[in-house]
Protein backbone atom coordinates (compact mmCIF):
# COMPACT_ATOMS: atom_id res chain seq x y z
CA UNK A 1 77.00 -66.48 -319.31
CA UNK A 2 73.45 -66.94 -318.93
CA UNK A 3 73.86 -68.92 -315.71
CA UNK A 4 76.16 -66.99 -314.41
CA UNK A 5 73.64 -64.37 -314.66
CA UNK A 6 71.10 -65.76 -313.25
CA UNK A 7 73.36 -66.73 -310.48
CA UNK A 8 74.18 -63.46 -310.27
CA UNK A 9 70.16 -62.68 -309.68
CA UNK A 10 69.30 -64.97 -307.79
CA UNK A 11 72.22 -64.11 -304.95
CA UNK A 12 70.49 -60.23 -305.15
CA UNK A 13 67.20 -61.20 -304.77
CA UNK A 14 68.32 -63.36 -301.62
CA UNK A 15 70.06 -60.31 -300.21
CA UNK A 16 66.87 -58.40 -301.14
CA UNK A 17 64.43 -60.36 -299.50
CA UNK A 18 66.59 -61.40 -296.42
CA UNK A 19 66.32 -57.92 -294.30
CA UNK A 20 62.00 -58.36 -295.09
CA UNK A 21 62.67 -62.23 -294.11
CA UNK A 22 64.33 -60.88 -290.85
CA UNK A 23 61.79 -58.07 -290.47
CA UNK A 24 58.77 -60.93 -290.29
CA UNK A 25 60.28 -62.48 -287.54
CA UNK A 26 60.21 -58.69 -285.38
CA UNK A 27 57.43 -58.72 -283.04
CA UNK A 28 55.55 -55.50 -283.05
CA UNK A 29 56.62 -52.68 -281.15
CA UNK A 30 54.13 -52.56 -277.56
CA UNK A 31 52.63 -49.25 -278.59
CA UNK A 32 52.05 -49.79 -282.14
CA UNK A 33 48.99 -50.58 -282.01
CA UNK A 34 45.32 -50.27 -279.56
CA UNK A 35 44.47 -54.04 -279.73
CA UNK A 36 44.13 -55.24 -275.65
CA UNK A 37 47.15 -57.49 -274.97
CA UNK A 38 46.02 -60.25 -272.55
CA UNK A 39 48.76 -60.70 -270.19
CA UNK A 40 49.84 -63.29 -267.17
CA UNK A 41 51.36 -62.06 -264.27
CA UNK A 42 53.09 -65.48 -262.14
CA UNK A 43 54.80 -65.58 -258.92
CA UNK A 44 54.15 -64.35 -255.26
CA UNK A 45 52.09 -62.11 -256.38
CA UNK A 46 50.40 -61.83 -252.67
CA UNK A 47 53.73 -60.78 -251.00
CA UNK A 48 54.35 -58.47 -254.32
CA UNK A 49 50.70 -56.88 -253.72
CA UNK A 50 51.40 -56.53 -249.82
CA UNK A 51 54.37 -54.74 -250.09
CA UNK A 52 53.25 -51.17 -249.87
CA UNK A 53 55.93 -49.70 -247.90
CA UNK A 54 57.70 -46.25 -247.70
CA UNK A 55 60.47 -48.54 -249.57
CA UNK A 56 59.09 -51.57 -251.39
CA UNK A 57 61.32 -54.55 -252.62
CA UNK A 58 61.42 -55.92 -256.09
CA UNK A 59 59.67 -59.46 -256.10
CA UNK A 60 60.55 -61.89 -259.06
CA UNK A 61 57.87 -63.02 -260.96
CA UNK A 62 57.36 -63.80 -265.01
CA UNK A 63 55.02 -62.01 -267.63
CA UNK A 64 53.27 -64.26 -269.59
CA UNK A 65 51.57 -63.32 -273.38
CA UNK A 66 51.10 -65.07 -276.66
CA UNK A 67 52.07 -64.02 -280.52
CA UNK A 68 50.41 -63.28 -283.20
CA UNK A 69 50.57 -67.05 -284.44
CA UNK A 70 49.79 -68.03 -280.97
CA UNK A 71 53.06 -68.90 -279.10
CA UNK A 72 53.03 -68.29 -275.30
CA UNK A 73 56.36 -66.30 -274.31
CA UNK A 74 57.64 -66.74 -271.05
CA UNK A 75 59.54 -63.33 -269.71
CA UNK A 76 61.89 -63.39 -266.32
CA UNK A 77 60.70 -59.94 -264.25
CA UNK A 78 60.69 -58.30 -261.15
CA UNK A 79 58.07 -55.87 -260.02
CA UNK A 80 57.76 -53.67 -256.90
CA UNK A 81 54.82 -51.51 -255.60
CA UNK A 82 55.06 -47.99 -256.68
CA UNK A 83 52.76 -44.41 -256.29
CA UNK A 84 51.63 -42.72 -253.17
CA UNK A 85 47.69 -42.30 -252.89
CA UNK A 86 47.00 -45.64 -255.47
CA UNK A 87 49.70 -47.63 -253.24
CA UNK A 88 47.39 -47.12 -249.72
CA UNK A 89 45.54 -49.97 -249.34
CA UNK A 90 42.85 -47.91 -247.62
CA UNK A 91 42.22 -46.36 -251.27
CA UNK A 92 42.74 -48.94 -253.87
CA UNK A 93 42.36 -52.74 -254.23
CA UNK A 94 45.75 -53.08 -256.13
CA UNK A 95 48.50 -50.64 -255.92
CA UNK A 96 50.41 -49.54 -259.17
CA UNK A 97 53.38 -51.60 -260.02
CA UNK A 98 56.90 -50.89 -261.60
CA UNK A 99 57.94 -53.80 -263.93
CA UNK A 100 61.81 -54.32 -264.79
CA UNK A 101 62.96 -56.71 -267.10
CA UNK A 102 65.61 -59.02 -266.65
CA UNK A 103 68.02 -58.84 -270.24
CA UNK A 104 67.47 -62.11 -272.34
CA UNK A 105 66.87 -63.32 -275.97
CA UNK A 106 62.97 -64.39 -275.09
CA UNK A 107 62.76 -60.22 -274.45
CA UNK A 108 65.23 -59.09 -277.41
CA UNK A 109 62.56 -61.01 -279.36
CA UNK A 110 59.33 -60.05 -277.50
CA UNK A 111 57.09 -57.09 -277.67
CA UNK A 112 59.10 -55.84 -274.74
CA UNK A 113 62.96 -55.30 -276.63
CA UNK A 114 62.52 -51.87 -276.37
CA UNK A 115 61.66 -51.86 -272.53
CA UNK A 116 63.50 -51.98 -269.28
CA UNK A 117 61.34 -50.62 -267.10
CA UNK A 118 57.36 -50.31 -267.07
CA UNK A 119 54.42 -48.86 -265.23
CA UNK A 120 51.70 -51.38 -264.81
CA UNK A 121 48.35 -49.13 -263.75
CA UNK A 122 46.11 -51.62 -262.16
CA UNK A 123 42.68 -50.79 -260.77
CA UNK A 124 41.94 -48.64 -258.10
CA UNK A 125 38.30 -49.66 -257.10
CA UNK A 126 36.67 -50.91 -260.59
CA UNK A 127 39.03 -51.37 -263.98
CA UNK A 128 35.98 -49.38 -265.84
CA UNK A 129 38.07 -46.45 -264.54
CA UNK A 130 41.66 -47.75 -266.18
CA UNK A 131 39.44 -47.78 -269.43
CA UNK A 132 39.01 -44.16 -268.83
CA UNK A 133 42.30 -43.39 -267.70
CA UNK A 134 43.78 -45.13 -270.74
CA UNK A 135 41.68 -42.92 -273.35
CA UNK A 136 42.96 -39.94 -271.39
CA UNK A 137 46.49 -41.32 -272.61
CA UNK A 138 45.66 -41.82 -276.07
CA UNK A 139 43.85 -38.31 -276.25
CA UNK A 140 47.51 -36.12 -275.33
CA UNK A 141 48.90 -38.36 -277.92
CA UNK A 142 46.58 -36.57 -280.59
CA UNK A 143 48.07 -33.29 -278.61
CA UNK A 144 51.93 -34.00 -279.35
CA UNK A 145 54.10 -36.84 -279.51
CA UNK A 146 56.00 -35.56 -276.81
CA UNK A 147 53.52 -37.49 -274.36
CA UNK A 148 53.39 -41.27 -272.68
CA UNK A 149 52.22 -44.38 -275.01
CA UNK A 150 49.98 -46.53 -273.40
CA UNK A 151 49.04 -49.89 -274.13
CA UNK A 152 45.75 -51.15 -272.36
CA UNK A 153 45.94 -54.80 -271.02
CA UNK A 154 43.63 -57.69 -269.73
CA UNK A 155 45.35 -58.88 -266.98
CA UNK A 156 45.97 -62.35 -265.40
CA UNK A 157 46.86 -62.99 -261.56
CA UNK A 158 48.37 -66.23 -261.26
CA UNK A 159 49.59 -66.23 -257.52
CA UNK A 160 52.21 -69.30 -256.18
CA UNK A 161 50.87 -68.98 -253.03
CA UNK A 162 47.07 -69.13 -253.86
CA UNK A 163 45.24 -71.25 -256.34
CA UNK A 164 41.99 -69.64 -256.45
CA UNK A 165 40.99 -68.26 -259.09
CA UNK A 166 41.21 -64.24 -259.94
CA UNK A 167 38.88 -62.77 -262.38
CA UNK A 168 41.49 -61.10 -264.78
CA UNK A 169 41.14 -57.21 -265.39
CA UNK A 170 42.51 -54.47 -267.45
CA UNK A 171 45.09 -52.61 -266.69
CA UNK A 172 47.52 -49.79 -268.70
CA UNK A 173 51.48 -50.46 -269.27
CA UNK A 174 53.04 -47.05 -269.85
CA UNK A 175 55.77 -46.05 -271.43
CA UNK A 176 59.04 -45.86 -269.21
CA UNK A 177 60.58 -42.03 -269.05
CA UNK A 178 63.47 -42.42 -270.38
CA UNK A 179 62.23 -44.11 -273.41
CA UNK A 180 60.03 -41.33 -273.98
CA UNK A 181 62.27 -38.48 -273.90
CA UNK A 182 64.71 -40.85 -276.29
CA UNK A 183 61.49 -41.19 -278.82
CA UNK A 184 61.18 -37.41 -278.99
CA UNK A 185 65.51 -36.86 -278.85
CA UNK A 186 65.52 -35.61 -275.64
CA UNK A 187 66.19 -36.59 -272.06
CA UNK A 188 64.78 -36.57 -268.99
CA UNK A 189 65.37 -34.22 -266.38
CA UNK A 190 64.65 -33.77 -262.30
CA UNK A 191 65.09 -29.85 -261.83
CA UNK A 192 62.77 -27.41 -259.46
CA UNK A 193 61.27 -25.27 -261.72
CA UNK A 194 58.53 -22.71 -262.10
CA UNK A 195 56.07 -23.19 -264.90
CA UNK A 196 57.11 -20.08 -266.42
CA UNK A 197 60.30 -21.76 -266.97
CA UNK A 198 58.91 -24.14 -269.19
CA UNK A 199 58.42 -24.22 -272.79
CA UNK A 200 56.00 -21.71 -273.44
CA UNK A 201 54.01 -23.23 -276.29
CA UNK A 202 53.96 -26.84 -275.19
CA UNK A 203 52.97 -25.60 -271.58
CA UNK A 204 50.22 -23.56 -272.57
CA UNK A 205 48.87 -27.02 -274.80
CA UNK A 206 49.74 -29.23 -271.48
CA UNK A 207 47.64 -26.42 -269.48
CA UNK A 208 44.37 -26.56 -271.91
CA UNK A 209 44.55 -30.10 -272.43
CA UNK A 210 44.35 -30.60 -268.06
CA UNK A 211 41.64 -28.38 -268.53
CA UNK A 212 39.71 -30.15 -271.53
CA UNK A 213 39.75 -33.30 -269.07
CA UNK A 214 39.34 -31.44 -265.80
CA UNK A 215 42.23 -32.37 -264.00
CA UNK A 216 43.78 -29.97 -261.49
CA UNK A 217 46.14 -32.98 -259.71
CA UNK A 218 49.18 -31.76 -261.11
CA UNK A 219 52.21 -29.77 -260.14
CA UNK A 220 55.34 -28.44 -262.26
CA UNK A 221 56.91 -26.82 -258.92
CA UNK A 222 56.75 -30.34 -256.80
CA UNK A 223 56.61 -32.78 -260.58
CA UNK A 224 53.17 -33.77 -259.53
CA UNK A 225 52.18 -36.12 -262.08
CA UNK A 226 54.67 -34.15 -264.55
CA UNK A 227 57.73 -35.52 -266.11
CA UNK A 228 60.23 -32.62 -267.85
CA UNK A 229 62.33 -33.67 -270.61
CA UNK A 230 64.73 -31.53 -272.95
CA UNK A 231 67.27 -31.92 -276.09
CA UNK A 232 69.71 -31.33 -273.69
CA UNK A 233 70.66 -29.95 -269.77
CA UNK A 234 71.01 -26.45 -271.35
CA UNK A 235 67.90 -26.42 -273.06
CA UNK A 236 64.28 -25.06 -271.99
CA UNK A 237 62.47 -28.16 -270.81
CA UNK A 238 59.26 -29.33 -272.18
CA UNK A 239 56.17 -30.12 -269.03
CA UNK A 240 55.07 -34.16 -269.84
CA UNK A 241 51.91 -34.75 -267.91
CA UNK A 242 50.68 -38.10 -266.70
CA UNK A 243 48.60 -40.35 -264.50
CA UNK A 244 45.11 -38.83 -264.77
CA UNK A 245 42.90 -40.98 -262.66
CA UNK A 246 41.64 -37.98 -260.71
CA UNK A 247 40.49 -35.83 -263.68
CA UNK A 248 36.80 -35.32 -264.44
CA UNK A 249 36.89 -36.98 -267.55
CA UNK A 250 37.89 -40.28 -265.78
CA UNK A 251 35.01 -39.08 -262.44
CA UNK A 252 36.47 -41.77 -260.77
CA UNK A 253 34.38 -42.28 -257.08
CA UNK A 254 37.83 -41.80 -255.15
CA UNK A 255 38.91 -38.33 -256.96
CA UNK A 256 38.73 -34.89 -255.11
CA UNK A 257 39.82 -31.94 -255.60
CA UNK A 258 42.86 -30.37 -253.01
CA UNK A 259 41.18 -28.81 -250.54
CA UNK A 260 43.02 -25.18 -251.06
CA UNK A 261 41.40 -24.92 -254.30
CA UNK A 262 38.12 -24.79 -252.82
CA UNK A 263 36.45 -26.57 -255.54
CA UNK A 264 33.15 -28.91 -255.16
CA UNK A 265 34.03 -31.74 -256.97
CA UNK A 266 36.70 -33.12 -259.94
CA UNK A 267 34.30 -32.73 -262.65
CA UNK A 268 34.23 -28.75 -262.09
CA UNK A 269 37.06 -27.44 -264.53
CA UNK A 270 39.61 -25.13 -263.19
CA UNK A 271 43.00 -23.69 -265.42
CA UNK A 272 45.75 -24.30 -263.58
CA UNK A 273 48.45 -22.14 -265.41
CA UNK A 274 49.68 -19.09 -264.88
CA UNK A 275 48.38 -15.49 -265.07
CA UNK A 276 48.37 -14.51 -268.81
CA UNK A 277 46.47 -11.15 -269.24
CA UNK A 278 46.57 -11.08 -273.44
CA UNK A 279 44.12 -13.73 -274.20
CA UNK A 280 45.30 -14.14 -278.11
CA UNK A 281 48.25 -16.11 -276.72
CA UNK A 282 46.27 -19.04 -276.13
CA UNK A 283 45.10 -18.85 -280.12
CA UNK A 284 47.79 -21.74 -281.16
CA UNK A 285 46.45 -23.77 -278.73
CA UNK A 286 42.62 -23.23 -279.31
CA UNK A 287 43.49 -23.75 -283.00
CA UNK A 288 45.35 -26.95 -282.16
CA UNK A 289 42.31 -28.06 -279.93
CA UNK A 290 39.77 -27.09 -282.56
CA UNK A 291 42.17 -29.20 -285.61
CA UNK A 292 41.83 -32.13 -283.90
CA UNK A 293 38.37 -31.99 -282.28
CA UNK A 294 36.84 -34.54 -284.63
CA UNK A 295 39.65 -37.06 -283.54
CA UNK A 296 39.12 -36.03 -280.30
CA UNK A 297 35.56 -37.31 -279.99
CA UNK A 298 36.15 -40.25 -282.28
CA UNK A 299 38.19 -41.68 -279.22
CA UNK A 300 34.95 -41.95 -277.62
CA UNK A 301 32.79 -42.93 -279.78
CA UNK A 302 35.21 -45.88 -281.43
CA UNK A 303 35.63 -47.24 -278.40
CA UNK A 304 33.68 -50.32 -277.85
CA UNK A 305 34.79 -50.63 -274.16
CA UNK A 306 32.92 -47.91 -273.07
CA UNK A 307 29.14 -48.06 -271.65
CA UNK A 308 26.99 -46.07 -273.54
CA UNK A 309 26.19 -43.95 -270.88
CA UNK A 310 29.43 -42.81 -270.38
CA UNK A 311 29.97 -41.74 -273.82
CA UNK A 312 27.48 -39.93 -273.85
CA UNK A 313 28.27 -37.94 -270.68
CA UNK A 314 32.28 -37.99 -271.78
CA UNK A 315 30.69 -35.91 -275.07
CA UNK A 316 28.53 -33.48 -273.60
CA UNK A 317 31.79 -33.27 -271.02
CA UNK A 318 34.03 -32.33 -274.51
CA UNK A 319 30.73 -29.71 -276.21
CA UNK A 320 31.53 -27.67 -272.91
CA UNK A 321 35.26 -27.25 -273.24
CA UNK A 322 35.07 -26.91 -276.70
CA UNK A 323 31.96 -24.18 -275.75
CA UNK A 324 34.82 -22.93 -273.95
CA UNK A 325 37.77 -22.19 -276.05
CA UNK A 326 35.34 -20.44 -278.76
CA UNK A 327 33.66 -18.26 -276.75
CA UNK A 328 35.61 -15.50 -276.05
CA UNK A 329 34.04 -14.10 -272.84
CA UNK A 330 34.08 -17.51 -271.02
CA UNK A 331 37.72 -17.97 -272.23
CA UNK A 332 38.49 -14.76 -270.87
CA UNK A 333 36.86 -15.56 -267.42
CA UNK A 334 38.29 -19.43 -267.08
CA UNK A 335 42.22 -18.89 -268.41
CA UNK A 336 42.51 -15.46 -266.74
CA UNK A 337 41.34 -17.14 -263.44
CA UNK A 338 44.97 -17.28 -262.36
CA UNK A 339 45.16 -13.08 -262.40
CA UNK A 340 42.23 -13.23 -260.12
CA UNK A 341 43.77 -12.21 -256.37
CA UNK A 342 41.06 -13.68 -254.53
CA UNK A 343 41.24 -16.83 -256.05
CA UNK A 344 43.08 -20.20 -256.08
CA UNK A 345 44.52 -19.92 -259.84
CA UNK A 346 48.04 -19.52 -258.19
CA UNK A 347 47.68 -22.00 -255.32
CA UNK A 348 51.08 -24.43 -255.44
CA UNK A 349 50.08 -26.76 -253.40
CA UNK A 350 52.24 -27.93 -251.31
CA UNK A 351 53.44 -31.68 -250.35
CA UNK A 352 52.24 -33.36 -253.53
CA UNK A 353 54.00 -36.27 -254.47
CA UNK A 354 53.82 -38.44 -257.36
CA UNK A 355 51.62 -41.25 -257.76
């Protein structure tokens, strides 16, 4: 009987320990955690880069990147140029990429199961500014989880056609939309819309947090940089910004303002919502803002990537919003700017596209 009991033990604790056994062998989801992945990008990566066409082509090539215990995986891609302004070759170095995955058990194992489709940001002029860009990221994930994951990258060039050697850089994989929407239950939608036809609450935190970094490049009338995504086709959507390389926070050299809204340069805030008159409707989100203000700055100050002048100016950058938002005569004068007539709060600007 003994045996048998022991038998009997032994089988459970097998069964036990076999899902934590299996569990070990899971790679780590992309986004779980801020460590730099060093990646290898291989192929014809010149014709890939050239190809900045009205309608690019997807060019194979394989993404390279070791384990945790060191193994190099091997994954079969293809990747085409995407973006509008990033994509000109008279404004950027590299244009931004779209990665898609070809289904196999080297991915079902990877880091990248849970992807089909990526963006690859790569650097516009100097990767210092995908640094900056990237932070931006991981500061709207502090905001709400309904917002892109971003992983930052060192990235290898490894180009068929050309053996010299290219310096790697960084560079920012973000999430894929769908995948998004799925991590918050929702899906994605493509509808003409006016803000006010938004969620009310999660637009008025989308519209403070463009202002906290000083971004104005965004439009929810044209989906300018903004993704919409809802529980279901019936349901109010919820505004998902992204891509803010031209915000002040990032003062890339490249960024200006649109012309219409007459301002003099990126780093000058301007709210770009609507007109709301009763001031004590933006409290949740000043709250919010002022909850999280202590994780806000710690993004800065944590990060080791960062020169040390920069922090500092990316702080004072932060006192002055947060000057802002708890002041009520300034907050009167910069949210109410869209009741202002004879200003550009209410300028839609017309013939954005996405980047």
């Amino acid at each position: 009987m003994k045996k048998i009991a022991a038998s009997i033990f032994n089988a459970a604790l097998f069964f036990l320990l076999l899902p934590l056994a299996a569990d070990s062998q899971i790679p780590k989801a992309l986004f779980a955690t801020d460590t730099v992945l060093n990646i290898t990008l291989q192929g014809n990566i010149r014709d890939l880069l050239a190809d900045r066409s009205e309608t690019p082509q997807y060019h194979p090539l394989s993404v390279l990147y070791k384990n945790e215990d060191g193994t190099k995986i091997t994954i079969t891609a293809e990747a085409k140029t995407r973006g509008h302004f990033r994509k000109l070759k008279e404004n950027c170095i590299y244009p931004p990429l779209q990665l898609h995955f070809s289904k196999s058990d080297t991915l079902a194992s990877s880091i990248f199961n849970e992807q089909k489709k990526l963006k690859l940001v790569m650097p516009c002029q100097d990767d210092n500014y995908v640094v900056r860009e990237w932070l931006i990221y991981k500061l709207y994930n502090l905001v709400t989880p309904k917002s892109f994951q971003a992983r930052l990258v060192r990235l290898k060039i490894e180009d068929s056609k050309n053996k010299k050697d290219i310096p790697s850089f960084f560079g920012i994989l973000l999430e894929e939309e769908d995948q998004m929407a799925k991590r918050n239950g929702a899906i994605a939608l493509t509808l003409k819309l006016k803000p006010q036809q938004t969620e009310p609450d999660a637009f008025l935190k989308m519209t403070v947090f463009e202002y906290l970094i000083g971004n104005t490049d965004w439009s929810v009338q044209y989906l300018q940089n903004i993704k919409l995504i809802a529980a279901d086709s019936t349901t109010v959507p919820t505004a998902v910004p992204y891509d803010f390389d031209h915000s002040g926070l990032v003062n890339a050299p490249y960024a200006k303002p649109a012309e219409e809204l007459e301002m003099a340069s990126v780093t000058q805030r301007r709210y770009r919502g609507y007109c709301i008159q009763d001031m004590k409707q933006f409290d949740a989100s000043v709250d919010l803002f002022n909850r999280i203000k202590n994780d806000i700055y710690g993004v800065y100050t944590s990060c080791t990537l960062l020169d040390p002048k920069y922090v500092k100016s990316a702080i004072k950058y932060l006192d002055d919003f947060y000057k802002t938002i708890n002041t009520p005569a300034i907050l009167q004068k910069e949210f109410g700017y869209p009741c202002d007539k004879n200003g550009t709060g209410n300028v839609v600007i017309k013939g954005l596209r996405e980047d």
